[in-house]
Protein backbone atom coordinates (compact mmCIF):
# COMPACT_ATOMS: atom_id res chain seq x y z
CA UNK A 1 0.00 0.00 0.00
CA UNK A 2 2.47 2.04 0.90
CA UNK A 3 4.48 2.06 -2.61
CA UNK A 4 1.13 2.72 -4.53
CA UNK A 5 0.90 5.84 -2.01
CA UNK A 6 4.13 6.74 -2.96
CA UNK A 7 3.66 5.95 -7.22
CA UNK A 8 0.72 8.20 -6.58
CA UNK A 9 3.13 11.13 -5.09
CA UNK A 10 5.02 10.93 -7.18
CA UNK A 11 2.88 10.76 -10.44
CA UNK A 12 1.45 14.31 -8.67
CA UNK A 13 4.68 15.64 -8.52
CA UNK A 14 5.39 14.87 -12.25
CA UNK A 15 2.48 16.96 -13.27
CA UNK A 16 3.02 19.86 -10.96
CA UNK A 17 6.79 19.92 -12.57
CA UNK A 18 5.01 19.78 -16.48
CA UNK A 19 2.30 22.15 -15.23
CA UNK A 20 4.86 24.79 -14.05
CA UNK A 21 7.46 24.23 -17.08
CA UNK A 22 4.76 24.74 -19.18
CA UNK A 23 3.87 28.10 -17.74
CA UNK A 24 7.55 28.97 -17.20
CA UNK A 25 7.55 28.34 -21.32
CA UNK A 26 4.27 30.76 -22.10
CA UNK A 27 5.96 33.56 -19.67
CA UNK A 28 9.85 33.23 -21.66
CA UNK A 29 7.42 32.79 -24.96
CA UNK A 30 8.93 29.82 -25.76
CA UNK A 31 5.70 28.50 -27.14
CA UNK A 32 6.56 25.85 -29.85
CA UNK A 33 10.18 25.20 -29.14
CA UNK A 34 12.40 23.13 -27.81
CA UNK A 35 13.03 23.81 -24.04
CA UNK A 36 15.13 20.41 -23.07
CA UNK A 37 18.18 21.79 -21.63
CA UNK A 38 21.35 20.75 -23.27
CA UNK A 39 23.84 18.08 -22.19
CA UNK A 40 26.34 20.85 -21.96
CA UNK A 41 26.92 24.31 -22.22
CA UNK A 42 29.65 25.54 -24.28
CA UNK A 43 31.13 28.82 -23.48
CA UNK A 44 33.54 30.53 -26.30
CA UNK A 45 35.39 33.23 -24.46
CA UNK A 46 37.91 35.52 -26.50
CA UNK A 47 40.31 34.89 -24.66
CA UNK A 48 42.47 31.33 -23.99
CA UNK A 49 41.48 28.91 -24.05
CA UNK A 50 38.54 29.10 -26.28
CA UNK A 51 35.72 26.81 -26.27
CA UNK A 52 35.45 25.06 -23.57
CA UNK A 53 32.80 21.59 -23.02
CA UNK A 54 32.84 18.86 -20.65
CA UNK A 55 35.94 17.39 -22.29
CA UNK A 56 37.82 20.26 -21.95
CA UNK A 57 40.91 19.75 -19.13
CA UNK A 58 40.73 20.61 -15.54
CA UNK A 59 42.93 24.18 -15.96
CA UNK A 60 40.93 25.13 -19.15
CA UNK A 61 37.44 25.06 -16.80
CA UNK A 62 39.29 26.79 -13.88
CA UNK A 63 40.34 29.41 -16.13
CA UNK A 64 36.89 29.88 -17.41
CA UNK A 65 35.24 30.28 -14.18
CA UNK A 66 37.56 32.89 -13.27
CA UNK A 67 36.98 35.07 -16.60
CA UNK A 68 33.19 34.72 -15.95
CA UNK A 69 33.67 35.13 -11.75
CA UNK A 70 36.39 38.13 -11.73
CA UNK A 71 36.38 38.64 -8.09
CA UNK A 72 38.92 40.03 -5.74
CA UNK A 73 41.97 37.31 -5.02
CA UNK A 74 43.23 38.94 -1.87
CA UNK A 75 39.78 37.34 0.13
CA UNK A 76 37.07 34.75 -0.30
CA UNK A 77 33.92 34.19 1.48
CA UNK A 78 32.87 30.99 2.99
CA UNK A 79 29.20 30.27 4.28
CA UNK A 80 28.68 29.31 7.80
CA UNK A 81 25.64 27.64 9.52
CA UNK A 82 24.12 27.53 12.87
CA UNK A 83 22.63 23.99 13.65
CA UNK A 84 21.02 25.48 16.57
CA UNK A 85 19.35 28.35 15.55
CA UNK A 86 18.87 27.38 11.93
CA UNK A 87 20.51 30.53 10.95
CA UNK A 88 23.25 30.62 7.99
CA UNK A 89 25.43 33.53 6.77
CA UNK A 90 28.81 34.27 5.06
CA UNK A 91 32.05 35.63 6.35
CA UNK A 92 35.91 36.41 5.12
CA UNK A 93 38.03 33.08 4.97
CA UNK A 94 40.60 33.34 7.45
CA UNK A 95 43.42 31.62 8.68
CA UNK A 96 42.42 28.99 11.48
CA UNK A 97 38.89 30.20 11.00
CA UNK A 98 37.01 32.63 13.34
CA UNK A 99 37.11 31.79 16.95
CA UNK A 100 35.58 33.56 19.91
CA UNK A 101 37.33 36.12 20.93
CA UNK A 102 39.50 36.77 18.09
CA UNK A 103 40.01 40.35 16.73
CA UNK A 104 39.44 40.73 13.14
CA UNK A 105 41.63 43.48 12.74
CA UNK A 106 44.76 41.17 13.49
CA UNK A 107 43.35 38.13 11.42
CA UNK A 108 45.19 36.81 8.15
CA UNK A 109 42.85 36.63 5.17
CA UNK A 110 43.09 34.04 3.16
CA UNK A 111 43.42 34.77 -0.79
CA UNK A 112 41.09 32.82 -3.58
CA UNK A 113 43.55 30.35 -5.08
CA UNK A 114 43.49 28.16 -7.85
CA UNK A 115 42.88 25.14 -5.59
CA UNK A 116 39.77 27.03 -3.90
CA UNK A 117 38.22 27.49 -6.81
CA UNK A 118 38.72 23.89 -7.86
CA UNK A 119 37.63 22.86 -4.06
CA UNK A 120 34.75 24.53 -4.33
CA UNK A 121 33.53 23.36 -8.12
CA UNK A 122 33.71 19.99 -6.57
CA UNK A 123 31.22 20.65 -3.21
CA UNK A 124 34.79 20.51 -1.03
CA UNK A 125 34.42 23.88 -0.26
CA UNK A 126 31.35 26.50 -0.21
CA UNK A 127 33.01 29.54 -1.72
CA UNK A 128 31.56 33.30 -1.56
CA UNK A 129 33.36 35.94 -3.92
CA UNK A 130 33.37 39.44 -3.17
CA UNK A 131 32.46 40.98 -6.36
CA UNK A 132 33.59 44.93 -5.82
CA UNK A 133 37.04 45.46 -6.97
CA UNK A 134 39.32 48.87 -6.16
CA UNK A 135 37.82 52.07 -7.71
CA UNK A 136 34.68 50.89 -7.08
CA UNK A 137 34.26 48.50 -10.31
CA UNK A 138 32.89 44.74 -10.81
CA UNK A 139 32.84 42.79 -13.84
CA UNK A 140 29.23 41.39 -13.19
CA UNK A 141 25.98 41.80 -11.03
CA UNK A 142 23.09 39.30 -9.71
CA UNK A 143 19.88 39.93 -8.73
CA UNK A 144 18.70 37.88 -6.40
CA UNK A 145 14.92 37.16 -6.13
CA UNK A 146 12.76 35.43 -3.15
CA UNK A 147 9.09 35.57 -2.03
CA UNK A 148 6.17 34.07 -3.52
CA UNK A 149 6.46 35.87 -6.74
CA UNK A 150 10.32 35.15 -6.81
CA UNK A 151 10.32 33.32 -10.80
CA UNK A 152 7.61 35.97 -12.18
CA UNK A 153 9.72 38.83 -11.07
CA UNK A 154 12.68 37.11 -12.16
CA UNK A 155 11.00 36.43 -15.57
CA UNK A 156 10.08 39.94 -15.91
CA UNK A 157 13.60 41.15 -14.87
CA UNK A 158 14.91 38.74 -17.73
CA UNK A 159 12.48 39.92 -20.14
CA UNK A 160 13.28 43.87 -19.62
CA UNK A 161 17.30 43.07 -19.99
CA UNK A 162 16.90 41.05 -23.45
CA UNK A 163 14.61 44.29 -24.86
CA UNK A 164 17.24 46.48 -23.79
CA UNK A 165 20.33 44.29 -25.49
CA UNK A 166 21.18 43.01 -22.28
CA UNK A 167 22.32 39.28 -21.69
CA UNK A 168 21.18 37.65 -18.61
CA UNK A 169 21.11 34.18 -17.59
CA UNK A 170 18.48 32.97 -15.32
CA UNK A 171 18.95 29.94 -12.62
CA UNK A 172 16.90 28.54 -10.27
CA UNK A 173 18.60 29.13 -6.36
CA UNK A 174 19.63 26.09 -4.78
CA UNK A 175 16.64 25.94 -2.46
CA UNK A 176 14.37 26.00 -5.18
CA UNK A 177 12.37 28.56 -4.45
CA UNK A 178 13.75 31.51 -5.51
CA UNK A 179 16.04 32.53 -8.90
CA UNK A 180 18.98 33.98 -9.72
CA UNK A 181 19.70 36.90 -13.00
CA UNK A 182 23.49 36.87 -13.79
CA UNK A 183 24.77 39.92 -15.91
CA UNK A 184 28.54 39.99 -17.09
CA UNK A 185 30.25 42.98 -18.55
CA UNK A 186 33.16 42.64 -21.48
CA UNK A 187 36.32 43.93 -20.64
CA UNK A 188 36.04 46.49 -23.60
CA UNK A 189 33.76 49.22 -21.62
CA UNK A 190 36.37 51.26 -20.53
CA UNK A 191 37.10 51.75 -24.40
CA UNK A 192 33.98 51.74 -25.49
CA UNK A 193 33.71 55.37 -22.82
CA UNK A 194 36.88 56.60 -24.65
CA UNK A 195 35.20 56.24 -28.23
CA UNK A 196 32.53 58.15 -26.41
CA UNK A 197 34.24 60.93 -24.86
CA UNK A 198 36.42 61.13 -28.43
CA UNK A 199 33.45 60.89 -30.56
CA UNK A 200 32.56 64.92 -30.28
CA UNK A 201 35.91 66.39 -31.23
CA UNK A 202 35.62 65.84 -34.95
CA UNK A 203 31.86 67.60 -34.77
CA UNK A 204 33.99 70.60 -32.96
CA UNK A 205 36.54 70.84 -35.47
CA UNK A 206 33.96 70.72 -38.04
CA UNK A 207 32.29 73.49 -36.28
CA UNK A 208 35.27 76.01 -35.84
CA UNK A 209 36.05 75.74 -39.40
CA UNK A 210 32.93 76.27 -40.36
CA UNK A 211 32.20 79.27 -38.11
CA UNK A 212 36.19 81.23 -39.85
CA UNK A 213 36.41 79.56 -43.09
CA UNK A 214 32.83 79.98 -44.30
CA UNK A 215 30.88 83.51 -45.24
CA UNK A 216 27.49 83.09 -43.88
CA UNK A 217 25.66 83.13 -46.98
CA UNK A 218 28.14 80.24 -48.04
CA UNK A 219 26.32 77.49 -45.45
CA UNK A 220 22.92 77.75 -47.23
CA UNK A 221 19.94 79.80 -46.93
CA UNK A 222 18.10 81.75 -43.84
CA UNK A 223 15.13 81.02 -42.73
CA UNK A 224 13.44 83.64 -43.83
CA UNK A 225 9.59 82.44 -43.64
CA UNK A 226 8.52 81.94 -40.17
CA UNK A 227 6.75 78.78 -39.11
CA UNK A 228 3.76 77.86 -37.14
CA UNK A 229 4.71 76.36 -33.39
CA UNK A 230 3.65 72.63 -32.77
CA UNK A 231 5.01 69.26 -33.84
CA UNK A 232 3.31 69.82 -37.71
CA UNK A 233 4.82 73.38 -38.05
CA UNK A 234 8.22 72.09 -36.88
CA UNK A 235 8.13 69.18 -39.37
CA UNK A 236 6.99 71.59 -42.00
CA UNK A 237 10.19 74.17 -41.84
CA UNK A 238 12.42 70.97 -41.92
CA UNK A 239 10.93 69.79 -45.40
CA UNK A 240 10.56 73.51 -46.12
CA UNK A 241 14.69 74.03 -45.54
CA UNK A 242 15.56 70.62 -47.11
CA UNK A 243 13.70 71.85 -50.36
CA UNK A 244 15.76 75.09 -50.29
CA UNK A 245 19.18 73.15 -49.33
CA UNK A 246 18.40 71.33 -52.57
CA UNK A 247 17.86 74.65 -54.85
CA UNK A 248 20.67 76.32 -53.03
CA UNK A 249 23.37 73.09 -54.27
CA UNK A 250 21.58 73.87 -57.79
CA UNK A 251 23.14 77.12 -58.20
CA UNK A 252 26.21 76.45 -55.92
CA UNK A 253 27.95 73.91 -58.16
CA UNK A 254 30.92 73.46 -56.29
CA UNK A 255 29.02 72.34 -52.77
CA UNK A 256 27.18 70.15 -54.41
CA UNK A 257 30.03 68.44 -56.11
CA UNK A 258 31.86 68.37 -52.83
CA UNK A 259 28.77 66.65 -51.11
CA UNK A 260 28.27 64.33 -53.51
CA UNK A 261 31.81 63.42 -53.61
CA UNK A 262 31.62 63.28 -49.83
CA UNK A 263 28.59 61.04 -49.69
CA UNK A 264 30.29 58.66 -52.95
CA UNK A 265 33.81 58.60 -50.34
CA UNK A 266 31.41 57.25 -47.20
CA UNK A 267 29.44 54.30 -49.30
CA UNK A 268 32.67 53.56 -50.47
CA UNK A 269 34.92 53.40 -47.05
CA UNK A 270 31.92 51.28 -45.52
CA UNK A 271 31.59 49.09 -48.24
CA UNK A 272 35.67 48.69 -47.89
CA UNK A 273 35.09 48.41 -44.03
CA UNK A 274 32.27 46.13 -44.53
CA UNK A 275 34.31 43.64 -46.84
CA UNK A 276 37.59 43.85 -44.84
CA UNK A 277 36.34 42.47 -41.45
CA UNK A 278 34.25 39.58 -43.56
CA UNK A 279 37.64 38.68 -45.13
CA UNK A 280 39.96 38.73 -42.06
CA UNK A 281 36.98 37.09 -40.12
CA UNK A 282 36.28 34.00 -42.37
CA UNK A 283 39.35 34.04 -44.53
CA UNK A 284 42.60 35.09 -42.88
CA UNK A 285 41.95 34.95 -39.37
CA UNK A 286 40.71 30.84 -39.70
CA UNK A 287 40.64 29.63 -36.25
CA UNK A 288 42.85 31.84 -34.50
CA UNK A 289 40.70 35.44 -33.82
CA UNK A 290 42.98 36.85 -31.06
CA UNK A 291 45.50 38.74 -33.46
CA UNK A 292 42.21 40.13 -35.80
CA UNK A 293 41.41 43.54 -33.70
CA UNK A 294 45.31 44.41 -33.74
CA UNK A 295 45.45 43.59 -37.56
CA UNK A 296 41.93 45.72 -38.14
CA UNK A 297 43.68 48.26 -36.05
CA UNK A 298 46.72 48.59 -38.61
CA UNK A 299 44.62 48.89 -41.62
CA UNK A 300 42.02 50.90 -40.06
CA UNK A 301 44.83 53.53 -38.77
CA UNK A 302 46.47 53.38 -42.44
CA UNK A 303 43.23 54.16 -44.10
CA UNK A 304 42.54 56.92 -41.41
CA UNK A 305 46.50 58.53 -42.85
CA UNK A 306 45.18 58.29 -45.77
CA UNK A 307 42.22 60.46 -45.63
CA UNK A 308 44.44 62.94 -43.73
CA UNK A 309 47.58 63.37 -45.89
CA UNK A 310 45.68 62.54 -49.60
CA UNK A 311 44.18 66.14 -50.66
């Protein structure tokens, strides 16, 4: 009796599980495909040592944990738990582990090794990482979610990241009842700012030279009509001074040869941009993509002396 109790149980708990993937599915509209989880999953990172799978060695998973987990090395965290009162918690690894009585300010910190990170992959060693490196930086963020409405918030968390470009991975936490949202940042942001920062000084050279080396009347015509207020009015002075752009490069000759040339150079460079990364991606990179960005960078600068120095 007792094992067709159990069958029972267990035949419940099978449909619950379907019940809830299925709605899981509708909410990450996955309606119609194929949500069996892989046997593995592969992770390509730029970097050494490339793809890495279940087969990969020992050193090669290590070192892909730590580009994903960038952490501080100086001090780990390990999770401690109180049998009596049920409460659990994290605090600093240190040497000969907290006592009573021991002052924190004189305890040795242990650093995040190699083999503490492979302890701890294998369930030898519950490791915390402490995520917030000097100047106040961190190479990734999780939001951690809990409460009755943990997986819809989580869902809707995921949802808002993917329309804004964002990737986030979504687990489940270990007691089951709550879910994780992992974001990772690239190593390239700080560049990325520069490009930023460096992007307005060609508009500002553009701008001084045309504010001496023009005559006013040489930049187009006035505005000489005026124009109703209101989102209509607006849109009809823009077509209104696009028209007279267009009659003013009819009697300027020059300008408009010196736009058009302008605009024939730009469809040009980014059809030449365009077919130089296909060809060092899929033809003379092959395999090996870690020397393509400093080999881009060569030609890129060359064609960038070129447009300088060629009159």
């Amino acid at each position: 009796m007792g094992s067709v109790a159990e069958f029972v149980d267990l035949r419940r708990e099978v449909e619950r599980l379907r019940a809830e993937n299925a709605r899981l599915a509708r909410l990450l509209e996955l309606r119609g495909q194929d949500t069996t989880a892989a046997p593995e999953q592969l992770s390509a990172p730029v970097a050494p040592p490339g793809l890495v799978t279940m087969a990969s060695p020992t050193r090669d998973k290590l070192a892909l944990f730590a580009d994903r987990f960038r952490a501080r090395a100086d001090v780990y965290a390990v999770r401690w738990d109180n049998a009596r009162t049920g409460a659990a918690g994290w605090m600093p690894a240190v040497a000969g582990g907290w006592r009573k009585g021991i002052d924190r300010r004189g305890a040795t910190y242990l650093p995040r090794t190699t083999e503490v990170v492979a302890a701890h992959l294998v369930g030898d060693v519950f490791m915390g990482l402490y995520p917030l490196m000097p100047g106040n930086t961190c190479h990734f963020v999780v939001a951690d979610f809990d409460g009755p409405t943990a997986m819809l918030d989580a869902l809707a968390y995921v949802k808002a990241a993917r329309a804004s470009a964002v990737p986030a991975a979504l687990e489940i936490s270990q007691s089951g009842r709550g879910a994780h949202v992992w974001i990772f940042f690239t190593g390239g942001d700080a560049g990325y700012a520069a490009i930023a920062l460096l992007a307005p000084v060609g508009y500002l050279i553009s701008a001084v030279l045309a504010r001496f080396c023009f005559a006013r009347d040489e930049l187009g015509p006035d505005e000489a009509l005026p124009h109703r207020p209101g989102v209509a009015g607006e849109a009809a002075a823009v077509v209104r001074g696009m028209v007279d752009g267009v009659r003013h490069l009819g009697r300027a000759r020059g300008a408009a040869y010196a736009i058009g040339a302008q605009a024939g150079f730009r469809l040009l460079f980014g059809l030449l941009a365009l077919a130089m990364l296909l060809l060092y991606r899929n033809r003379f990179a092959g395999d090996d993509l870690d020397g393509v960005p400093a080999q881009l960078g060569l030609v890129f600068a060359a064609g960038a002396a070129g447009v300088l120095l060629v009159p």
